[in-house]
C-alpha atoms as a PDB file:
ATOM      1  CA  UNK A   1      -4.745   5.165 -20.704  1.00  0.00           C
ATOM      2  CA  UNK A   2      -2.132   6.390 -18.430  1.00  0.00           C
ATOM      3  CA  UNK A   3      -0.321   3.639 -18.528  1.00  0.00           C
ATOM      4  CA  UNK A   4      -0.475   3.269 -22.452  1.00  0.00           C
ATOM      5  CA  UNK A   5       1.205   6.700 -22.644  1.00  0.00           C
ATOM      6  CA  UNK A   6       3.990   6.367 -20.592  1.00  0.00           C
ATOM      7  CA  UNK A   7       5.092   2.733 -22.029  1.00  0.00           C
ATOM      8  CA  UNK A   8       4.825   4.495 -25.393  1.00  0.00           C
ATOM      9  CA  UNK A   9       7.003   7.144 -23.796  1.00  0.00           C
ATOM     10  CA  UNK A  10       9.541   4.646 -22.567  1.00  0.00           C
ATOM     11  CA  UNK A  11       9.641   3.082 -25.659  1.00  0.00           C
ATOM     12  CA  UNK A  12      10.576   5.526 -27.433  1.00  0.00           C
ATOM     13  CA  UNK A  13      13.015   6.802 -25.355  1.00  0.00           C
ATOM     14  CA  UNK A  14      14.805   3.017 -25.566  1.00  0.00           C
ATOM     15  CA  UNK A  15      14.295   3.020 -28.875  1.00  0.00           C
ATOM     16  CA  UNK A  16      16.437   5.531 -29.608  1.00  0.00           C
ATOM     17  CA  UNK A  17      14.829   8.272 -30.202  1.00  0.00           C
ATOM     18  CA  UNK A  18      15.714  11.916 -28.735  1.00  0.00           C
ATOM     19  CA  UNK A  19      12.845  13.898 -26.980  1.00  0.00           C
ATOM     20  CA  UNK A  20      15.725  17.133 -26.834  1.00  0.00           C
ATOM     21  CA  UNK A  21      15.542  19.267 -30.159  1.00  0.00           C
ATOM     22  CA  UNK A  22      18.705  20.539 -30.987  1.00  0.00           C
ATOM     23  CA  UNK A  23      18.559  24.168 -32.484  1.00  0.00           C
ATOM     24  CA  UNK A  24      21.276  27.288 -32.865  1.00  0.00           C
ATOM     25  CA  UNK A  25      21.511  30.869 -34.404  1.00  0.00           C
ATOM     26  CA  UNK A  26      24.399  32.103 -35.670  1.00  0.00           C
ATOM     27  CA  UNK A  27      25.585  35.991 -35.930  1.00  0.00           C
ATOM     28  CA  UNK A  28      28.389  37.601 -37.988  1.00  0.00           C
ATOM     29  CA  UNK A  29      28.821  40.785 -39.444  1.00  0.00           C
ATOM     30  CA  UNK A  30      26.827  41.555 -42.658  1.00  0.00           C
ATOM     31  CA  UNK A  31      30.042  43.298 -44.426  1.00  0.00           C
ATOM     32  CA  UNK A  32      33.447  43.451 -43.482  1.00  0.00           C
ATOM     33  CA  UNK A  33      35.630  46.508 -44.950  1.00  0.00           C
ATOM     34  CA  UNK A  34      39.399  46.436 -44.522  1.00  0.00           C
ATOM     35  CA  UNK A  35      42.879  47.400 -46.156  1.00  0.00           C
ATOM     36  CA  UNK A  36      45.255  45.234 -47.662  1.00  0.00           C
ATOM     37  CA  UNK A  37      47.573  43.457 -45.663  1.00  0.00           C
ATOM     38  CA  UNK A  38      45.972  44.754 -42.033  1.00  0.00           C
ATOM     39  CA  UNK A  39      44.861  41.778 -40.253  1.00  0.00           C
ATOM     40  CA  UNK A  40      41.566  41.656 -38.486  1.00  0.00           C
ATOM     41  CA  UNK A  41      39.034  39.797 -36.731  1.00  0.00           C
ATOM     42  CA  UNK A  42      36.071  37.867 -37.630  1.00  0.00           C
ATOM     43  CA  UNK A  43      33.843  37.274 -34.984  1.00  0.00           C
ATOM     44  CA  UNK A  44      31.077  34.565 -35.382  1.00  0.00           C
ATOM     45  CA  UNK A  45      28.655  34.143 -32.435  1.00  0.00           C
ATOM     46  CA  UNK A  46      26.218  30.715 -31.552  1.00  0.00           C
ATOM     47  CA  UNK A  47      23.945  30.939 -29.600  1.00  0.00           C
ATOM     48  CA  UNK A  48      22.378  27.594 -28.665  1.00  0.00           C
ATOM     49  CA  UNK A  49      18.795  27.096 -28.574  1.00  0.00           C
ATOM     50  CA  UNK A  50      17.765  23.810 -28.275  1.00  0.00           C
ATOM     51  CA  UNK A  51      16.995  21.716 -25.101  1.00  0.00           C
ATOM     52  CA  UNK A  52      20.423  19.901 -24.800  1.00  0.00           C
ATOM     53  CA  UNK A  53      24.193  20.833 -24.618  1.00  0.00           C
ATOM     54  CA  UNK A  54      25.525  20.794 -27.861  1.00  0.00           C
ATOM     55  CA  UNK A  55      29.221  21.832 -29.772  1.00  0.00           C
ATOM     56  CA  UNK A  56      29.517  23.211 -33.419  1.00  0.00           C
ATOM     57  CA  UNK A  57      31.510  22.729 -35.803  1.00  0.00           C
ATOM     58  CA  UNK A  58      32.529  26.078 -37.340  1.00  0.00           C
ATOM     59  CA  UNK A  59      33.949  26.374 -41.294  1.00  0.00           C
ATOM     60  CA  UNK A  60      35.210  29.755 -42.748  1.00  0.00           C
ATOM     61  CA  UNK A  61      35.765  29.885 -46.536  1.00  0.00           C
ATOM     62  CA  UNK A  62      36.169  32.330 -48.899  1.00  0.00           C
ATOM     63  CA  UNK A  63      35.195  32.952 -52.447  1.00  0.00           C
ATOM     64  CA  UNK A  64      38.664  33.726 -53.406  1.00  0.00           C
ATOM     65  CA  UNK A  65      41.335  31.953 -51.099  1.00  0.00           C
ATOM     66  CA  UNK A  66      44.505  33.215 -53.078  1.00  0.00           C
ATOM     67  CA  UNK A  67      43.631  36.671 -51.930  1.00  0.00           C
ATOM     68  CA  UNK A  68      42.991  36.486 -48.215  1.00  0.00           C
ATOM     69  CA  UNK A  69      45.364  34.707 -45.630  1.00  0.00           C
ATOM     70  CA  UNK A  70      43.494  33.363 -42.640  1.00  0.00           C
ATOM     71  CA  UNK A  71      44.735  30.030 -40.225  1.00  0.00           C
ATOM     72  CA  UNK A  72      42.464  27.315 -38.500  1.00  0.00           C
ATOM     73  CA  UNK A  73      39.580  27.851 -41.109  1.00  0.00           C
ATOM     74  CA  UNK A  74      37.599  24.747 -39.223  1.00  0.00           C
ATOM     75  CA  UNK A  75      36.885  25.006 -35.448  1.00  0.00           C
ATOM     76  CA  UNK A  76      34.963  22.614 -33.279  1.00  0.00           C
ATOM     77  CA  UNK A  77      33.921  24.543 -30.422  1.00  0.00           C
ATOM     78  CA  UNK A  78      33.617  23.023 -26.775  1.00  0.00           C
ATOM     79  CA  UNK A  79      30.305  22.357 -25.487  1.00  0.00           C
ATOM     80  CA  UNK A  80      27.348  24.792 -25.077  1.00  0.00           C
ATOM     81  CA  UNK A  81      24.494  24.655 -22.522  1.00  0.00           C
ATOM     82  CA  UNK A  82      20.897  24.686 -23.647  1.00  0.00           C
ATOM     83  CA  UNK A  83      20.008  28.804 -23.718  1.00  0.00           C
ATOM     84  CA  UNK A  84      23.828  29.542 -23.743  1.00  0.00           C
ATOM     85  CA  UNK A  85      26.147  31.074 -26.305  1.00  0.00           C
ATOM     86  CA  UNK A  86      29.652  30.778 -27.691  1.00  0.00           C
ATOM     87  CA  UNK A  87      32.330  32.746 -29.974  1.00  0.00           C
ATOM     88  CA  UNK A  88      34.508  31.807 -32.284  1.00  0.00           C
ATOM     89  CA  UNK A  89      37.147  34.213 -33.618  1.00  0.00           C
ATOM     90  CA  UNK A  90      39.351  34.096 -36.682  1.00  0.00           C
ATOM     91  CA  UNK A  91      42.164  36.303 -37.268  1.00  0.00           C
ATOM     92  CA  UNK A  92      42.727  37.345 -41.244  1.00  0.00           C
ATOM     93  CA  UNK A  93      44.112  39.677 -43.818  1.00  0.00           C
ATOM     94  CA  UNK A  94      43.710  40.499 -47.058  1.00  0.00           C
ATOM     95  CA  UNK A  95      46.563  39.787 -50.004  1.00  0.00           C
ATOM     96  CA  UNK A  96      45.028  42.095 -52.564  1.00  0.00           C
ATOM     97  CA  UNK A  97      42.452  44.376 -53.235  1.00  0.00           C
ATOM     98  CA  UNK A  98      40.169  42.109 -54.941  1.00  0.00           C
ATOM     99  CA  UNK A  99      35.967  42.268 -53.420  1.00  0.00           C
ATOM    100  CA  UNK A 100      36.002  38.532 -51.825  1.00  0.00           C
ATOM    101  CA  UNK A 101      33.082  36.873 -50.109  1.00  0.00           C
ATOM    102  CA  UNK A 102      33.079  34.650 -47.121  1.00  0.00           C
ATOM    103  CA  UNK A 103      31.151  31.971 -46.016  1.00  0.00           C
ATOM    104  CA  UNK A 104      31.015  30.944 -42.247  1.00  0.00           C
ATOM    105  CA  UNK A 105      28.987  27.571 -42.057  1.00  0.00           C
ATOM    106  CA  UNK A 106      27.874  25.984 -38.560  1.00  0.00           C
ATOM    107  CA  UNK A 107      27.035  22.378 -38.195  1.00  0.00           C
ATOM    108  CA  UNK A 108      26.130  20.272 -34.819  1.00  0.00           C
ATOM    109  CA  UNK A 109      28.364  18.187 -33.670  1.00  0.00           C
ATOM    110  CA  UNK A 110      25.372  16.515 -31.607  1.00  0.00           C
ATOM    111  CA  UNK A 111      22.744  16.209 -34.261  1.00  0.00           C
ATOM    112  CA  UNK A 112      24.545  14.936 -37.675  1.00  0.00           C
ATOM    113  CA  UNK A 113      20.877  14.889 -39.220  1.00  0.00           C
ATOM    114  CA  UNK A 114      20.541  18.352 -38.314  1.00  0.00           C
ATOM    115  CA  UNK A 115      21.092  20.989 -41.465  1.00  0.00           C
ATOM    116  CA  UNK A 116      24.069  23.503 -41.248  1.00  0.00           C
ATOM    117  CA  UNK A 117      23.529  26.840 -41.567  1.00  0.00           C
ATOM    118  CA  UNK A 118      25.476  29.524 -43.598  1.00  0.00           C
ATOM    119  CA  UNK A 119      26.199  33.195 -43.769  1.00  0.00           C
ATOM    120  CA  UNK A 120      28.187  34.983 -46.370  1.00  0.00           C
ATOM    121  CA  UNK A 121      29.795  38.031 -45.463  1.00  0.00           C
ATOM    122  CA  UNK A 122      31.344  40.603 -48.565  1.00  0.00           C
ATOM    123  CA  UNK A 123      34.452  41.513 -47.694  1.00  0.00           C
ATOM    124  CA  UNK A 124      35.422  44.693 -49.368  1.00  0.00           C
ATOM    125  CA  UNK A 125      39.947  45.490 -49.146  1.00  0.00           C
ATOM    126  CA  UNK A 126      41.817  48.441 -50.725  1.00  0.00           C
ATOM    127  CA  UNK A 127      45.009  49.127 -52.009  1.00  0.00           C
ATOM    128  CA  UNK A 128      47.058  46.163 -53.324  1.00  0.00           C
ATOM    129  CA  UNK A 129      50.199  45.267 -50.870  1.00  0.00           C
ATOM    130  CA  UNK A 130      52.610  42.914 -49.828  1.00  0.00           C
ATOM    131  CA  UNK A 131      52.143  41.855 -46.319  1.00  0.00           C
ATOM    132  CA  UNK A 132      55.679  39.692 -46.014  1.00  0.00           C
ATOM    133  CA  UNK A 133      57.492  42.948 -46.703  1.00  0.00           C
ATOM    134  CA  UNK A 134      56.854  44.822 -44.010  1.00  0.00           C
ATOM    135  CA  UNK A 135      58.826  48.508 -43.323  1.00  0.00           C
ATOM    136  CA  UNK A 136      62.223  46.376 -42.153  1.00  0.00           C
ATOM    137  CA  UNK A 137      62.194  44.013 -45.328  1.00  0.00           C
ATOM    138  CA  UNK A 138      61.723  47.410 -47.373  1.00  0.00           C
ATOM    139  CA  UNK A 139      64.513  49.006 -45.323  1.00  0.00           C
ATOM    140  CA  UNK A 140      66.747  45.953 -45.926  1.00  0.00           C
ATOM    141  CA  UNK A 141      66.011  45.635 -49.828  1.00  0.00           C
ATOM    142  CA  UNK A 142      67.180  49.258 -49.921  1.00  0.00           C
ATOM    143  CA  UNK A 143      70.278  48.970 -48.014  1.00  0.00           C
ATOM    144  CA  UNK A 144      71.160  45.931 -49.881  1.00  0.00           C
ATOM    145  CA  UNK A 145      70.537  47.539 -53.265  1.00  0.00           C
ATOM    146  CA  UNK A 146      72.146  50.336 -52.668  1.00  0.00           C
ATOM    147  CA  UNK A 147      75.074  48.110 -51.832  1.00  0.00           C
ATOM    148  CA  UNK A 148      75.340  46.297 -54.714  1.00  0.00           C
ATOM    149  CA  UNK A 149      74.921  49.428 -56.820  1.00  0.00           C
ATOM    150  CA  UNK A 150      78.210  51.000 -55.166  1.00  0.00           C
ATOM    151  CA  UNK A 151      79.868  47.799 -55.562  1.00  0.00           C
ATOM    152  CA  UNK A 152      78.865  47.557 -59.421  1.00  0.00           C
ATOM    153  CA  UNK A 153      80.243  51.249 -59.575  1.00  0.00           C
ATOM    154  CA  UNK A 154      83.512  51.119 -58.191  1.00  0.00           C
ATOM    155  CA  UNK A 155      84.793  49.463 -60.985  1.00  0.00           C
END
């Protein structure tokens, strides 16, 4: 019987099929609140717990793109023992007040059979703003209109 077992075992095993189960958590804020055009950070945790090493593939989108800038939105993380954890962070702002939602979806790069997992996060802004104008580009729009308005003047 022994020996049944194990051949069945070794079978498998040449066979192609994986003994390991692959398995991971994810954890992200449940609401994010922030002011227009004040960048911040999203932090999105895996923790990894199936048998093997694994890497994730890591996708931020948001309900409402126009209104939030953000860069990278898809990271493949570098590999993560069995038991061990991992953090990806994204840096973002806001465009306009607008309530958004994001979505931060986590696939395995090991297991493509595996199902992704999602979590959306509301992301509440203020006030509306321009972020490309900062207090210089004001300063500068100021100077330069109160330029042309002298110039117009004179004559």
């Amino acid at each position: 019987m022994r020996f049944v077992v194990s051949t069945f075992l070794i079978i498998l095993i040449f066979s192609g099929y994986a003994f390991a189960q692959t398995s991971f958590d994810i954890r992200a804020p449940q609401t994010i609140t922030t002011t227009v055009g004040t960048p911040f950070d999203l932090h999105v945790d895996i923790a990894n717990k199936g048998s093997t090493q694994d890497s994730y593939n890591v996708v931020l989108t948001a309900a409402l793109p126009e209104f939030i800038n953000y860069t990278q939105p898809i990271v493949i993380t570098e590999a993560v023992n069995s038991g061990a954890s991992t953090s990806v962070t994204y840096r973002l702002f806001t465009l306009a007040d607008p309530n958004n939602q994001l979505t931060v979806t986590v696939s395995s790069v090991g297991c493509l059979t595996c199902a992704s997992k999602s979590i959306d996060i509301p992301l509440k802004s203020g006030t509306f703003s321009l972020p490309e104008f900062g207090l210089t580009g004001l300063l500068q729009i100021i100077i330069l209109s109160g330029v042309v308005y002298f110039l117009a003047n004179r004559r």
